[in-house]
C-alpha atoms as a PDB file:
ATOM      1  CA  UNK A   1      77.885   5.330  93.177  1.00  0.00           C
ATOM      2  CA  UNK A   2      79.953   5.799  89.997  1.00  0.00           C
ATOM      3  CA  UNK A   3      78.662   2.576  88.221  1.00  0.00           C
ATOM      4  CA  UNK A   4      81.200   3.490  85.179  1.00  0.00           C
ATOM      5  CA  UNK A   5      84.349   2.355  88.032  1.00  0.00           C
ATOM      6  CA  UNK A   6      82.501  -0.496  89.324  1.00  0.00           C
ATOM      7  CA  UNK A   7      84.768  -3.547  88.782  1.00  0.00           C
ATOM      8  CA  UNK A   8      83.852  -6.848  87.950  1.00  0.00           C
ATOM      9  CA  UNK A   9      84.811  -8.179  92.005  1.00  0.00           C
ATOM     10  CA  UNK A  10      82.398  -5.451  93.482  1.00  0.00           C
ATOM     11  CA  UNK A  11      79.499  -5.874  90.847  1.00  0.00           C
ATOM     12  CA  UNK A  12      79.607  -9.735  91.705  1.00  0.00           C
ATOM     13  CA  UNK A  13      79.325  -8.818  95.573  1.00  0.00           C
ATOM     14  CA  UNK A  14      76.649  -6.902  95.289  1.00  0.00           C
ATOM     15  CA  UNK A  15      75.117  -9.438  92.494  1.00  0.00           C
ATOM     16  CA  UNK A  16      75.633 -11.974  95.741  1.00  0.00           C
ATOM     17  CA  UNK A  17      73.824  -9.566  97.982  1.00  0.00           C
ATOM     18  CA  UNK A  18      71.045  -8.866  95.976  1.00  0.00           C
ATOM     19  CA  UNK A  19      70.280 -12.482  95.642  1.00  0.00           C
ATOM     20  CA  UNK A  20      69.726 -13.054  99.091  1.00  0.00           C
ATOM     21  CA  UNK A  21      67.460 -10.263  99.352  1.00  0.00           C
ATOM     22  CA  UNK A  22      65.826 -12.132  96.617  1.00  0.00           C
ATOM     23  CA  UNK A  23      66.188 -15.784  98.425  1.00  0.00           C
ATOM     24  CA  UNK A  24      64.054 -14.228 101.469  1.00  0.00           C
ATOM     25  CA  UNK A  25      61.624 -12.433  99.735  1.00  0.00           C
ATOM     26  CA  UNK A  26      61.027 -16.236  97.641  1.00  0.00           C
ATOM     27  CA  UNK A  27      61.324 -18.237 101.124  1.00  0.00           C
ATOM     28  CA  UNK A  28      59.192 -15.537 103.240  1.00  0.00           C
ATOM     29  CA  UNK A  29      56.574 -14.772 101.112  1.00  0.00           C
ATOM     30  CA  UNK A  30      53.481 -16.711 102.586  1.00  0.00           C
ATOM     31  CA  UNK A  31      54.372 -14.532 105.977  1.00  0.00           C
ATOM     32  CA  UNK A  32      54.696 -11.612 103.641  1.00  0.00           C
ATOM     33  CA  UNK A  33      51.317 -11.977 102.372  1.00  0.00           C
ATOM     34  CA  UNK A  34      49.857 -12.405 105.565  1.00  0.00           C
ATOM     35  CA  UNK A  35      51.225  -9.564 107.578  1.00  0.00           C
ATOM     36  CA  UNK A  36      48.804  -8.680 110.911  1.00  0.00           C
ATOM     37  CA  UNK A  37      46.727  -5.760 110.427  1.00  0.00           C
ATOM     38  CA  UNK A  38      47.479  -6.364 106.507  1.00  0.00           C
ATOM     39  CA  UNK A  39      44.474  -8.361 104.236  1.00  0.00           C
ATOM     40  CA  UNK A  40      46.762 -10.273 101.949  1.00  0.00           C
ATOM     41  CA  UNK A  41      44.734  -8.341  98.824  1.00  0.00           C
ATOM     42  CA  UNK A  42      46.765  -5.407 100.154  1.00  0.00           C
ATOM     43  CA  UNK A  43      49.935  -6.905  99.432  1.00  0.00           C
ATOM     44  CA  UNK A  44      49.429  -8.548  96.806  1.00  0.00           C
ATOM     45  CA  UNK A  45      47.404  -5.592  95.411  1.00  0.00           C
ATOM     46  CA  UNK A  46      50.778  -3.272  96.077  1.00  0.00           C
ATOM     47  CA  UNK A  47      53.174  -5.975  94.568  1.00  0.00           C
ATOM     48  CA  UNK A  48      50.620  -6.410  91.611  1.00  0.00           C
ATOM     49  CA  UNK A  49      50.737  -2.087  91.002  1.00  0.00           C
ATOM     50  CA  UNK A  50      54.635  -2.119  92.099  1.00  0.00           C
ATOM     51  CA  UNK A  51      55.413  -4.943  89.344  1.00  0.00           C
ATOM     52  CA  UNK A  52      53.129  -3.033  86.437  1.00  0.00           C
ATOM     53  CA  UNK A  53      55.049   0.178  86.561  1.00  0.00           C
ATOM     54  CA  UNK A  54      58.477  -1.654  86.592  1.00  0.00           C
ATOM     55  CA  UNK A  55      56.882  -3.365  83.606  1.00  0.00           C
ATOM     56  CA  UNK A  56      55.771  -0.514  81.466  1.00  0.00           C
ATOM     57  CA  UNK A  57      58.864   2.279  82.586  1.00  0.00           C
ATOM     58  CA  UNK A  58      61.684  -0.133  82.886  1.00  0.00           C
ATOM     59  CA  UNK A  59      61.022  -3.815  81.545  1.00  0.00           C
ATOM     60  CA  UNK A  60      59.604  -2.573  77.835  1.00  0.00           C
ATOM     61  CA  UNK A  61      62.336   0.228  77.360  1.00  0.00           C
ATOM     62  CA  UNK A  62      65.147  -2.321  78.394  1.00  0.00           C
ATOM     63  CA  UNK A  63      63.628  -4.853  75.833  1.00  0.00           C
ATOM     64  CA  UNK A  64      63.950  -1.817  73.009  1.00  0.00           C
ATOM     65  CA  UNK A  65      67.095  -0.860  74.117  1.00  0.00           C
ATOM     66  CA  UNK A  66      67.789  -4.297  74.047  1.00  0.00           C
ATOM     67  CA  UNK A  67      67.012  -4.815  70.673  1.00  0.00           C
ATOM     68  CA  UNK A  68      69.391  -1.280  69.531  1.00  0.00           C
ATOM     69  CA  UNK A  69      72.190  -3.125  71.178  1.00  0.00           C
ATOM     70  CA  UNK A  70      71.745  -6.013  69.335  1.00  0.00           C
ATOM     71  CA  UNK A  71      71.001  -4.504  65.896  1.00  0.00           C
ATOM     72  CA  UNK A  72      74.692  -2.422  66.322  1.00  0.00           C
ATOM     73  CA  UNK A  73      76.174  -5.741  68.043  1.00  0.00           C
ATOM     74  CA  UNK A  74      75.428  -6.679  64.404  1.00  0.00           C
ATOM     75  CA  UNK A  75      75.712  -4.128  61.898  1.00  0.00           C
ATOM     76  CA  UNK A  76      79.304  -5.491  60.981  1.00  0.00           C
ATOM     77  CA  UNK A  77      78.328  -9.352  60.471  1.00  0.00           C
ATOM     78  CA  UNK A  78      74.704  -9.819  58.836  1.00  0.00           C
ATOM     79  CA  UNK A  79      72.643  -7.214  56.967  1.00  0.00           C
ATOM     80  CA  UNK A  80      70.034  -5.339  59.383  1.00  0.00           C
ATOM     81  CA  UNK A  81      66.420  -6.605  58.406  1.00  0.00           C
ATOM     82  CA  UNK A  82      62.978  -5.704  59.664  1.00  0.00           C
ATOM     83  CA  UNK A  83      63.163  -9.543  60.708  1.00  0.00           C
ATOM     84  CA  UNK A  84      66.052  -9.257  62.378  1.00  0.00           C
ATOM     85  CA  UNK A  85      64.985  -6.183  64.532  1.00  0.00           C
ATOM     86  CA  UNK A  86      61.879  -7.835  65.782  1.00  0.00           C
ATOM     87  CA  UNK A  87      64.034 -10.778  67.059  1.00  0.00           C
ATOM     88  CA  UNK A  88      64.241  -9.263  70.617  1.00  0.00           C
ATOM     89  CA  UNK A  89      60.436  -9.367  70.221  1.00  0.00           C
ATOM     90  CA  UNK A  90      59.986 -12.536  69.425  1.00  0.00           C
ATOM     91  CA  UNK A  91      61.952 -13.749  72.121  1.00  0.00           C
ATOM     92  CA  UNK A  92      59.689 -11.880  74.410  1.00  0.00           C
ATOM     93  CA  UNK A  93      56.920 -13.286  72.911  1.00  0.00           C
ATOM     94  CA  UNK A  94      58.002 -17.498  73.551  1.00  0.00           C
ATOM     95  CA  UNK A  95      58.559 -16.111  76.821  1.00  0.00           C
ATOM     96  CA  UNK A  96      55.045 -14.935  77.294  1.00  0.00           C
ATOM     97  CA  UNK A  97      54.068 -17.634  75.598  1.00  0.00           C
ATOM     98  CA  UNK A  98      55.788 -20.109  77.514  1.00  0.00           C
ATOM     99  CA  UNK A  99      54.444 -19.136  80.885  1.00  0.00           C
ATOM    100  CA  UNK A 100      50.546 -19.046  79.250  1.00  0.00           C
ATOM    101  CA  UNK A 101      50.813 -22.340  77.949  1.00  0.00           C
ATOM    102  CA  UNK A 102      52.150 -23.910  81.502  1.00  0.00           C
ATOM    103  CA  UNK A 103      49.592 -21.373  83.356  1.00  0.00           C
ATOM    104  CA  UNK A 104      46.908 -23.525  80.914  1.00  0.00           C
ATOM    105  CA  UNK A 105      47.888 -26.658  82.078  1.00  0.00           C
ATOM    106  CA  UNK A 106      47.971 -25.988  85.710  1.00  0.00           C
ATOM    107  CA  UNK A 107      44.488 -24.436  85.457  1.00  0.00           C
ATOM    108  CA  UNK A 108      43.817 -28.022  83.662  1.00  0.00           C
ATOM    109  CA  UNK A 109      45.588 -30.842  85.379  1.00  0.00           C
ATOM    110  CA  UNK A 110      48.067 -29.099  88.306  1.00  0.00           C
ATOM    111  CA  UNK A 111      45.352 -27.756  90.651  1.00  0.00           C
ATOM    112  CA  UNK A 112      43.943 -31.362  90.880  1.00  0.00           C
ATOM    113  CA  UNK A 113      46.460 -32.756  93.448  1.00  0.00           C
ATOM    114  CA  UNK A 114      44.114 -30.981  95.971  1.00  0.00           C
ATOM    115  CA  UNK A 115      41.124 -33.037  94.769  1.00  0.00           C
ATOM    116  CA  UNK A 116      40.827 -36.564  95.646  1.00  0.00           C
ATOM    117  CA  UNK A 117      39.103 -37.775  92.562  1.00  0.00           C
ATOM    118  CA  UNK A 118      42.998 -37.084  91.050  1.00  0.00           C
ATOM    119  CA  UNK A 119      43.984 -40.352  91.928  1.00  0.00           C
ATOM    120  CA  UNK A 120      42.684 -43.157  89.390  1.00  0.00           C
ATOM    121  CA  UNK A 121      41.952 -46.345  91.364  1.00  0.00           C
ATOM    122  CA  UNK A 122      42.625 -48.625  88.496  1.00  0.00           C
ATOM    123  CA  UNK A 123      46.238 -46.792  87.066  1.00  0.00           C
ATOM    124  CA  UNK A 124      46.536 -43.892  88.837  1.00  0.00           C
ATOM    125  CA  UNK A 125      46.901 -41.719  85.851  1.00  0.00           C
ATOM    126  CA  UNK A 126      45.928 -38.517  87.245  1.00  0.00           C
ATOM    127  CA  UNK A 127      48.185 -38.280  90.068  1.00  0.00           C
ATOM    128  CA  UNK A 128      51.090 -39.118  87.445  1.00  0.00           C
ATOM    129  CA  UNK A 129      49.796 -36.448  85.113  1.00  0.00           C
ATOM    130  CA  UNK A 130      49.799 -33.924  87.952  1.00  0.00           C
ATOM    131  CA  UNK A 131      53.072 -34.646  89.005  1.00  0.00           C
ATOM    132  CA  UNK A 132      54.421 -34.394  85.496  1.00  0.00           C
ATOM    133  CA  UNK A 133      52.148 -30.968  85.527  1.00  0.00           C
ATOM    134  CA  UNK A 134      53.759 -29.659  88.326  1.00  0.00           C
ATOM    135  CA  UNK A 135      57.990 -30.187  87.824  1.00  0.00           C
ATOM    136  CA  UNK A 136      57.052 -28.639  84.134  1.00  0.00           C
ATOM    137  CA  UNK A 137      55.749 -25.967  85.676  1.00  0.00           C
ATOM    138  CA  UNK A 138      57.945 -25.643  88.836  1.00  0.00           C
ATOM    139  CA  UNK A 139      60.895 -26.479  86.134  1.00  0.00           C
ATOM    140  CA  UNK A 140      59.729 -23.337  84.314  1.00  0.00           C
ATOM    141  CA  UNK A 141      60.192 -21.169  87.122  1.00  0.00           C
ATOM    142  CA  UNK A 142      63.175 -22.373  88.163  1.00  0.00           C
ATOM    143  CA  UNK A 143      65.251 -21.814  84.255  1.00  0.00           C
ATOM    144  CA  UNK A 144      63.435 -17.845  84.918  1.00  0.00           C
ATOM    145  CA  UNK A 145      65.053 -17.683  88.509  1.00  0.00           C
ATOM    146  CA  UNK A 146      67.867 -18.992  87.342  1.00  0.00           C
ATOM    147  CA  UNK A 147      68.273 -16.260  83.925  1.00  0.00           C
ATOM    148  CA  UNK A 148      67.040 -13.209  86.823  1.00  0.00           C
ATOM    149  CA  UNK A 149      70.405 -13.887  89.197  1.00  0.00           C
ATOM    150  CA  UNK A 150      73.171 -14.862  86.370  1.00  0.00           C
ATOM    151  CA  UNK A 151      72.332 -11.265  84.044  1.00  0.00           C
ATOM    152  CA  UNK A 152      72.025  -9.533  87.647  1.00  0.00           C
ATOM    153  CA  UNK A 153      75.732  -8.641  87.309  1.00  0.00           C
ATOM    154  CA  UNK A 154      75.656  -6.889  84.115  1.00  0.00           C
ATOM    155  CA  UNK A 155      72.674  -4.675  85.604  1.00  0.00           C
ATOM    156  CA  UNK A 156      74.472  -4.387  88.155  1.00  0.00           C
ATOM    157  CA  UNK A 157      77.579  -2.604  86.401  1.00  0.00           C
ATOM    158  CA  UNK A 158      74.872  -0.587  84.464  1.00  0.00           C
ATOM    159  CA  UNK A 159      73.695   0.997  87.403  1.00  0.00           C
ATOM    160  CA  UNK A 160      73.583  -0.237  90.920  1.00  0.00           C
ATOM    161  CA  UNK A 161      70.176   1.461  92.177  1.00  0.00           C
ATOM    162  CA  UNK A 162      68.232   0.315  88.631  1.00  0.00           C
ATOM    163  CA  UNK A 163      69.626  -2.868  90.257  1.00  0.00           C
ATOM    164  CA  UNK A 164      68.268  -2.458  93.582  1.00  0.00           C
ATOM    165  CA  UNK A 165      64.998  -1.469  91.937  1.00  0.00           C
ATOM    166  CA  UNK A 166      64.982  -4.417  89.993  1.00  0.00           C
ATOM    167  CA  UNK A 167      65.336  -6.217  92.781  1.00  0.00           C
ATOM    168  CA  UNK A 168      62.495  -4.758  94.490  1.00  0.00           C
ATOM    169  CA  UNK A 169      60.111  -5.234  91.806  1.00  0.00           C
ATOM    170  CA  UNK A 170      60.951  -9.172  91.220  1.00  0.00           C
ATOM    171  CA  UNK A 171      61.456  -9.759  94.502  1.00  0.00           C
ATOM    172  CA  UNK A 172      57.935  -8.896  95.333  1.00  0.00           C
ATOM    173  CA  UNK A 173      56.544  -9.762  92.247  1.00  0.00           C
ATOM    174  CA  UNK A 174      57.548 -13.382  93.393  1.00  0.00           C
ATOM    175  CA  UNK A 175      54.697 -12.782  95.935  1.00  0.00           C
ATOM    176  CA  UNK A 176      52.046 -13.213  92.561  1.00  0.00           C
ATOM    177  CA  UNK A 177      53.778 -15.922  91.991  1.00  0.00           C
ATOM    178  CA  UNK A 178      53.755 -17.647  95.239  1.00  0.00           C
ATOM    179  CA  UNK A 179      50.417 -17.201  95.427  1.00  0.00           C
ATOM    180  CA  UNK A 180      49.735 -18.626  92.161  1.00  0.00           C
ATOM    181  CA  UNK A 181      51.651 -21.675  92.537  1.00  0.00           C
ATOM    182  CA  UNK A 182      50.606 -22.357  96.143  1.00  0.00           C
ATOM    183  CA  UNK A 183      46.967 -22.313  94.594  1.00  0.00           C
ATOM    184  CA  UNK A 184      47.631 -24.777  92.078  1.00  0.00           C
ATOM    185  CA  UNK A 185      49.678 -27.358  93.539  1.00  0.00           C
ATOM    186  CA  UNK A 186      49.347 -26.577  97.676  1.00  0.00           C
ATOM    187  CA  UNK A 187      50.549 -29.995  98.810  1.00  0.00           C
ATOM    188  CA  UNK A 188      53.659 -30.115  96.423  1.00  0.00           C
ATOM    189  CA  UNK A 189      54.962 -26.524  96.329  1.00  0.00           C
ATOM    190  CA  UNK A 190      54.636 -26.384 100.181  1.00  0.00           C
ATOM    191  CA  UNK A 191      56.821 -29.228 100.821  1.00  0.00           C
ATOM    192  CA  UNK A 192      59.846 -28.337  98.409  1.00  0.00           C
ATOM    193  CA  UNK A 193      58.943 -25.861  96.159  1.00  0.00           C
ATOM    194  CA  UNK A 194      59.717 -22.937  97.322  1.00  0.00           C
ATOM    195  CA  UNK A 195      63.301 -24.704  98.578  1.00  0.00           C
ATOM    196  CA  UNK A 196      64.050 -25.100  95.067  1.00  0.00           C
ATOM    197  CA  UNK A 197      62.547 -21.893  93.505  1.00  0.00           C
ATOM    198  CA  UNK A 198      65.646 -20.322  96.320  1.00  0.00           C
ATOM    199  CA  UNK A 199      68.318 -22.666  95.071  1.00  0.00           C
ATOM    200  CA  UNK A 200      67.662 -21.716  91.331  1.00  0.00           C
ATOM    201  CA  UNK A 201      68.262 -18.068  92.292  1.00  0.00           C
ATOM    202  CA  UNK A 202      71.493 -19.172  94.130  1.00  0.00           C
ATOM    203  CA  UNK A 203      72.207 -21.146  91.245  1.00  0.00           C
ATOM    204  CA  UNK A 204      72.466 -18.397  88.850  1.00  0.00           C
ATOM    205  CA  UNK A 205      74.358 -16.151  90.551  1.00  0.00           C
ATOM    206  CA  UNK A 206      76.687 -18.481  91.672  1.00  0.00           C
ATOM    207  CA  UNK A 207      77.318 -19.123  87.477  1.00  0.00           C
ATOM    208  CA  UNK A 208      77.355 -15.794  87.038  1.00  0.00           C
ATOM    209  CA  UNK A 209      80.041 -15.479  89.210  1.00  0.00           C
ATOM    210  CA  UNK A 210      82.411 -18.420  87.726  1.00  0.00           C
ATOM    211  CA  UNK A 211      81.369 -17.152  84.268  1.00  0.00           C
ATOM    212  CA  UNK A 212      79.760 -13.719  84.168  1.00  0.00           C
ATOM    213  CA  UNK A 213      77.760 -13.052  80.717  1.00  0.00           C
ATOM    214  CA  UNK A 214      79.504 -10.366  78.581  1.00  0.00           C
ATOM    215  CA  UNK A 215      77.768 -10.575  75.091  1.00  0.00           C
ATOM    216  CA  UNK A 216      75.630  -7.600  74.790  1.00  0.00           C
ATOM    217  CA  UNK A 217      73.335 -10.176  71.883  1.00  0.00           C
ATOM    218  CA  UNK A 218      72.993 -12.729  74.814  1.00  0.00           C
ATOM    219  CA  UNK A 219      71.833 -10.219  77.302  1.00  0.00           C
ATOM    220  CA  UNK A 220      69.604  -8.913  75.241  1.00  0.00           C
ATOM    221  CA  UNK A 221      67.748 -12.128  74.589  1.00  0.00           C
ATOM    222  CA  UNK A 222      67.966 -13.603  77.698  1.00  0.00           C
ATOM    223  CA  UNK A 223      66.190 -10.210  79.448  1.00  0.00           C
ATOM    224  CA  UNK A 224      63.851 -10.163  76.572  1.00  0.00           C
ATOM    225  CA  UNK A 225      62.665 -13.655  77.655  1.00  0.00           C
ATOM    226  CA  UNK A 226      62.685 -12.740  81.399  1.00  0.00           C
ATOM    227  CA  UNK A 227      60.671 -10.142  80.239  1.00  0.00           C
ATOM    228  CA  UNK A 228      57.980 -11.762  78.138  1.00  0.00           C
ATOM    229  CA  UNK A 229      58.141 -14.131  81.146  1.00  0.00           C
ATOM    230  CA  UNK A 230      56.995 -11.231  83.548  1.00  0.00           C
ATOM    231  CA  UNK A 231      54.606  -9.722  81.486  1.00  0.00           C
ATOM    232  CA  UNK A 232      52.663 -12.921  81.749  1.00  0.00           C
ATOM    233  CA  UNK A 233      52.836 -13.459  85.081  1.00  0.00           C
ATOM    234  CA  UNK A 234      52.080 -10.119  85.811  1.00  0.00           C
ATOM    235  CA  UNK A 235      49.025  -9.291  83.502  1.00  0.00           C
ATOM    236  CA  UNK A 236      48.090 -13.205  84.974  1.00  0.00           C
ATOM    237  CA  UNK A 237      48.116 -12.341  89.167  1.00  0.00           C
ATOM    238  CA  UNK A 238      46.589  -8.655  89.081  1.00  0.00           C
ATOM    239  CA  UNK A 239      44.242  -7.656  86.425  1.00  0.00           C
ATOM    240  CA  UNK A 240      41.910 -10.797  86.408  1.00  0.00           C
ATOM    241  CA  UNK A 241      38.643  -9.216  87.783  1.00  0.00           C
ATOM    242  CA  UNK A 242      37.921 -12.216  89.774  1.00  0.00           C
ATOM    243  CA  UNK A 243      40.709 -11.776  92.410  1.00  0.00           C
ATOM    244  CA  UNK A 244      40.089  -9.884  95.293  1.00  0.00           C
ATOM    245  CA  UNK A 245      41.916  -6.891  95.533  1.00  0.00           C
ATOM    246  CA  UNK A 246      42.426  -2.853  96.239  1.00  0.00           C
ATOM    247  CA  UNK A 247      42.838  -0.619  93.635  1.00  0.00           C
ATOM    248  CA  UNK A 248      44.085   1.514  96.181  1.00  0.00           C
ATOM    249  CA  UNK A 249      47.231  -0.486  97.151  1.00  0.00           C
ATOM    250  CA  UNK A 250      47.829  -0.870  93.343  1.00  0.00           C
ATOM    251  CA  UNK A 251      48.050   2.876  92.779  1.00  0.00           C
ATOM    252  CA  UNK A 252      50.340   2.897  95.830  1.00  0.00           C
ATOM    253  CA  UNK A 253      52.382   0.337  94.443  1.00  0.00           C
ATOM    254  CA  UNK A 254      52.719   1.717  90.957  1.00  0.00           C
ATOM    255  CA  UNK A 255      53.042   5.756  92.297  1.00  0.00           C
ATOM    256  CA  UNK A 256      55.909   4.744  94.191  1.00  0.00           C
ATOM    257  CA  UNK A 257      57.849   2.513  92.089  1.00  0.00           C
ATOM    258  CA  UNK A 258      57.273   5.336  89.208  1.00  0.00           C
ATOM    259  CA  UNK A 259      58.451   8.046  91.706  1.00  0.00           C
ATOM    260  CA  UNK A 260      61.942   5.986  92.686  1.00  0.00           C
ATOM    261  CA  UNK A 261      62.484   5.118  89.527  1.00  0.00           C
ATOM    262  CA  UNK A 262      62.182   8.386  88.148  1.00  0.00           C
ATOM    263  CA  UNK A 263      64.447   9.641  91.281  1.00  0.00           C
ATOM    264  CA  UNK A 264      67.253   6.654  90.474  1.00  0.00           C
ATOM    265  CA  UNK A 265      67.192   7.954  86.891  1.00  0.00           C
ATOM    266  CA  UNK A 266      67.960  10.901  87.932  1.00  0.00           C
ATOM    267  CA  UNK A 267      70.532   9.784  90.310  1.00  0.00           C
ATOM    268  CA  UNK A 268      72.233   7.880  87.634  1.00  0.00           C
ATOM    269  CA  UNK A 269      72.094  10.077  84.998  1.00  0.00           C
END
């Protein structure tokens, strides 16, 4: 497809459709993980190499080119710095730093909902902590569903298949993060969280649709952020040795995202 003709109407259709790939990947992805005949380290190991390719051949050269758009964006209003062009960067890096700090405080205080000893018998502290804990987190999660969906439309006049492969990379990447959050707060996510991870990705779209983002600066800094986001979450769910998984499926996963997106490129170009 001609991405140059796509109109605003068709990008925010496809935006729409897109999403709900996105909503069933987020709602079915404890069936995903468990797929007969499949180990879950499989899948999770070919989501984990799948989601490190997209990170190092699409995510860190859209952040650069990112931060070119920005500097010409620019050019005409403040004087380019060396500050200035590390801005993109820096937003990256609160995103990655964001996610680390809640990842810290689940380790410390959201996985204990699971353990009865959370519950203080003279205040009940720890079950208030938790819960606090847990809608940060969740909260988190949602505002980084929320950013994926509403810029969708603008990669989505950029060029519909780096869309679709987008799309394919978060949408199983949310399989790490499933995992990760069912781990540290498996009564709570279980009930609703998922539900509401789904909603925020409806959420965005549906704002992208009643007001669709056209400033190349906020673009920019709102998929730098997504992408210091992902980095995190990433790095977090596959390269810790202490997770079971198969190198195998990883080098599956990260072969054949490299190979499509190397095709699509070439499609596009």
């Amino acid at each position: 497809m001609n991405t140059s003709e796509l109109d605003i109407t068709a990008a925010v259709w496809i935006t729409a459709a897109l999403t709900l790939v996105l909503v069933g990947l987020h709602l079915a992805a404890p069936w995903i993980r468990r797929l007969p005949m499949v180990p879950e380290r499989y899948t999770g190991s070919f989501a984990g190499g799948l989601a490190v390719a997209y990170v190092f051949l699409h995510l860190l050269p859209e952040i650069a080119a990112g931060n070119e758009a920005i500097g010409e964006a620019l050019q005409d209003v403040v004087e380019p710095t060396p500050l200035l062009e590390l801005a993109v960067f820096l937003v990256a890096l609160a995103g990655f730093t964001l996610f680390y700090g809640l990842e810290r405080l689940a380790t410390a205080h959201g996985s204990r909902e699971s353990r009865p000893t959370a519950v203080s018998t003279s205040t009940g502290g720890g079950a208030v902590e938790s819960a606090g804990v847990y809608w940060l987190h969740l909260g988190a999660f949602m505002v980084y569903n929320v950013l994926i969906t509403y810029t969708m439309v603008l990669r989505v006049r950029t060029g519909v298949w780096f869309a679709v492969l987008f799309t394919v990379a978060i949408g199983l990447h949310f399989l790490l993060t499933d995992r990760s959050l069912a781990e540290h707060y498996p009564r709570r996510f279980r009930t609703h969280g998922r539900l509401l991870l789904a909603a925020a990705l409806v959420l965005g779209s549906g704002l992208a649709t009643v007001a669709a983002p056209t400033s190349t600066v906020i673009v920019a800094l709102l998929t730098a952020f997504i992408g210091g986001s992902t980095l995190l979450n990433v790095f977090k769910e596959e390269v810790p040795s202490n997770r079971s998984s198969s190198f195998g499926w990883f080098l599956t996963g990260l072969v054949l995202y490299a190979v499509l997106l190397a095709g699509v490129t070439i499609l596009e170009g």
